[in-house]
Protein backbone atom coordinates (compact mmCIF):
# COMPACT_ATOMS: atom_id res chain seq x y z
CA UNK A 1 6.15 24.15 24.08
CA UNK A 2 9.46 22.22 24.56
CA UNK A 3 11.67 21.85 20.90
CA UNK A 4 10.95 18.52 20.19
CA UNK A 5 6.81 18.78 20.37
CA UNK A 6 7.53 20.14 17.15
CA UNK A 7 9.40 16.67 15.54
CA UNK A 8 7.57 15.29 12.75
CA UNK A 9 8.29 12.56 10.25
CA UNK A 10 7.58 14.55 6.98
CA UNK A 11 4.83 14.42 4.29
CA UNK A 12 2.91 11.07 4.18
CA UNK A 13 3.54 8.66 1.26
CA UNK A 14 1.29 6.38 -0.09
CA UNK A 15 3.78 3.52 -0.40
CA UNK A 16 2.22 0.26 2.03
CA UNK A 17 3.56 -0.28 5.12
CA UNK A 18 5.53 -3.49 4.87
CA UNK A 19 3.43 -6.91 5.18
CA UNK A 20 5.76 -7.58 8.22
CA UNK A 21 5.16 -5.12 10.44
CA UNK A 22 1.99 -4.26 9.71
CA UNK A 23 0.83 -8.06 10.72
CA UNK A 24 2.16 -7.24 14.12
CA UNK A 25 0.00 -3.70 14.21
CA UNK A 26 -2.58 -6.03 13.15
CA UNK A 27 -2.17 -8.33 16.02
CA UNK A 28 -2.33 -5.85 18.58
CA UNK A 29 -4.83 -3.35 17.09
CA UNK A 30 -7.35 -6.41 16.12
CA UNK A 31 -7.01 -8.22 19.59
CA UNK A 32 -9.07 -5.14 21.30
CA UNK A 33 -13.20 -5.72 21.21
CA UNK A 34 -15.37 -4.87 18.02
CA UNK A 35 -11.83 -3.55 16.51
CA UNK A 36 -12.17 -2.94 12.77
CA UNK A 37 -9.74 -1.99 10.12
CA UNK A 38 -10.63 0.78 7.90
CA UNK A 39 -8.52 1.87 5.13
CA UNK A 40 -8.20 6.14 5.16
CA UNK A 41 -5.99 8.47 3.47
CA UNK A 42 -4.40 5.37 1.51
CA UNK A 43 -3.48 3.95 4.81
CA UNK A 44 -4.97 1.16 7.32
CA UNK A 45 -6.63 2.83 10.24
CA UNK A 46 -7.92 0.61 13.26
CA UNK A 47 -11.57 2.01 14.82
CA UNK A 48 -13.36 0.93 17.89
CA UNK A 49 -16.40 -1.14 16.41
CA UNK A 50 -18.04 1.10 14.10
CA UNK A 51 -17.00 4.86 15.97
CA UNK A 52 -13.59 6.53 16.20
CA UNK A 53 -10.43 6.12 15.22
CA UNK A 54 -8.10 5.14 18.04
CA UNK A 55 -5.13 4.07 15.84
CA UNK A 56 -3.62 4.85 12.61
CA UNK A 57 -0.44 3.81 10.53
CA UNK A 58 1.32 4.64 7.50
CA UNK A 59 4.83 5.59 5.70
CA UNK A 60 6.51 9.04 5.22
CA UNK A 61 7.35 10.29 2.04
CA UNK A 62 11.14 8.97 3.24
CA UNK A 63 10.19 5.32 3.89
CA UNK A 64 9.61 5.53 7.68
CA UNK A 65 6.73 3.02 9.46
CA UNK A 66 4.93 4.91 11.61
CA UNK A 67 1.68 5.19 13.67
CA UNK A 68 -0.24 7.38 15.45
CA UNK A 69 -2.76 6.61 18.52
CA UNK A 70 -4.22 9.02 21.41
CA UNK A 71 -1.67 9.61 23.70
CA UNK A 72 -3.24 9.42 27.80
CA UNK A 73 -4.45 11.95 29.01
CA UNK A 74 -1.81 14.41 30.01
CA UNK A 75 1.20 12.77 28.91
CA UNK A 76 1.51 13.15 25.17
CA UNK A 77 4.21 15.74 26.14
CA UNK A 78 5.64 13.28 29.03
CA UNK A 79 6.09 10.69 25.92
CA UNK A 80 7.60 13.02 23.46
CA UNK A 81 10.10 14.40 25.82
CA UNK A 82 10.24 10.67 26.63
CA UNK A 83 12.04 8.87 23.61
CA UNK A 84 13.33 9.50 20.31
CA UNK A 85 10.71 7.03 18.67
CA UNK A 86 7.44 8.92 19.86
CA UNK A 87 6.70 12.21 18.42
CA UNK A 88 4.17 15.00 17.74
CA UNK A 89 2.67 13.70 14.47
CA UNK A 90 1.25 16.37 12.09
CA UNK A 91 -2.82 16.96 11.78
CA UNK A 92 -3.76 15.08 14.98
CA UNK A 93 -0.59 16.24 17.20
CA UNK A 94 -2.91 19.17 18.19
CA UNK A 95 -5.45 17.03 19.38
CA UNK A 96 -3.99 15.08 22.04
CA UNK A 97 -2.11 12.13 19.40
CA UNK A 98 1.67 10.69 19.45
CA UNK A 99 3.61 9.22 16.24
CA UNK A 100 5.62 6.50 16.89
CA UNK A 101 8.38 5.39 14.44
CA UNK A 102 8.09 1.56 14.08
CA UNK A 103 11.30 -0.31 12.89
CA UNK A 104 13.09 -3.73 13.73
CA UNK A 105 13.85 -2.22 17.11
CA UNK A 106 10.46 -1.54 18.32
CA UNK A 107 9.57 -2.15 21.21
CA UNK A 108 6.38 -4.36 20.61
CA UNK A 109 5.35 -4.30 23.94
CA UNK A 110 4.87 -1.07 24.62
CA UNK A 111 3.53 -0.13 21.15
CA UNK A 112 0.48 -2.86 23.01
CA UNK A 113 0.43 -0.11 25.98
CA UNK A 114 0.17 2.73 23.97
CA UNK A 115 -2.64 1.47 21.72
CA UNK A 116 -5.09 -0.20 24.41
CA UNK A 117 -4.81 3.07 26.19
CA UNK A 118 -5.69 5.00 23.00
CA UNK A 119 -8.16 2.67 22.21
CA UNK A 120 -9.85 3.44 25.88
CA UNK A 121 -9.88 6.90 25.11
CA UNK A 122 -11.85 6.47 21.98
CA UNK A 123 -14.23 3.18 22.32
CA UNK A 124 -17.63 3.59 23.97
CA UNK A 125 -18.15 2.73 27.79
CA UNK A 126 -19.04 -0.83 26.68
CA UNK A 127 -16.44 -1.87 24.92
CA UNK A 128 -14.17 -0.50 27.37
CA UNK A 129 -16.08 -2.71 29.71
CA UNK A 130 -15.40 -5.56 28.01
CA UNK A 131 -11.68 -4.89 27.78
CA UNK A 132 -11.48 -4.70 31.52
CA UNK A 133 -9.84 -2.98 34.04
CA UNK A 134 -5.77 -2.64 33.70
């Protein structure tokens, strides 16, 4: 496993994410079909319709926005290895999930990418139906 599979963001803090950005998580996460928010752990977490969790975000213990979301199949280490942002998030890093550090630089677009694609991983057949083809 390369070095930097092993990045994390430290311990999870239960401070809010900032009203800011997480309106623009909001935005993306809530566009996708029968997307709910579901507060876990303290934090907002976004589900497809009633069933799993295909995004998540929070704050580290050191005041860090981040999120975590399915990474494609395959390419979780592809993404790491791929930018300093993205990273191999504690708990759900072993299961095939990225963290990605959100800040006034992200890139908003392809935070979008990242969480449709998650959100086809997890949603049922029909509501990835209804989202459509790429």
């Amino acid at each position: 496993m390369p070095r930097r599979l092993s990045r994390t963001f430290g311990d999870v803090s239960t401070e809010p994410v900032p009203d800011h950005l997480l309106e623009r998580i909001r935005s993306i996460a809530l566009a996708l079909p029968e997307a709910i928010e579901k507060e876990a752990w303290g934090h907002p977490t976004f589900r497809a319709g009633t069933g799993k969790m295909f995004a998540s975000t929070g704050m580290t213990a050191s005041g860090q926005v981040t999120m975590s979301m399915k990474a494609p199949v395959g390419e979780q280490e592809l993404l790491i290895e791929s930018s300093d942002h993205i990273y191999f998030p504690k708990y759900v890093g072993k299961s095939g999930w990225i963290g990605v550090t959100i800040d006034e630089d992200t890139n908003w677009d392809e935070i979008a990418e990242l969480v449709e694609e998650s959100f086809r991983q997890q949603a049922t057949r029909d509501l990835v139906v209804r989202l459509g083809d790429d």
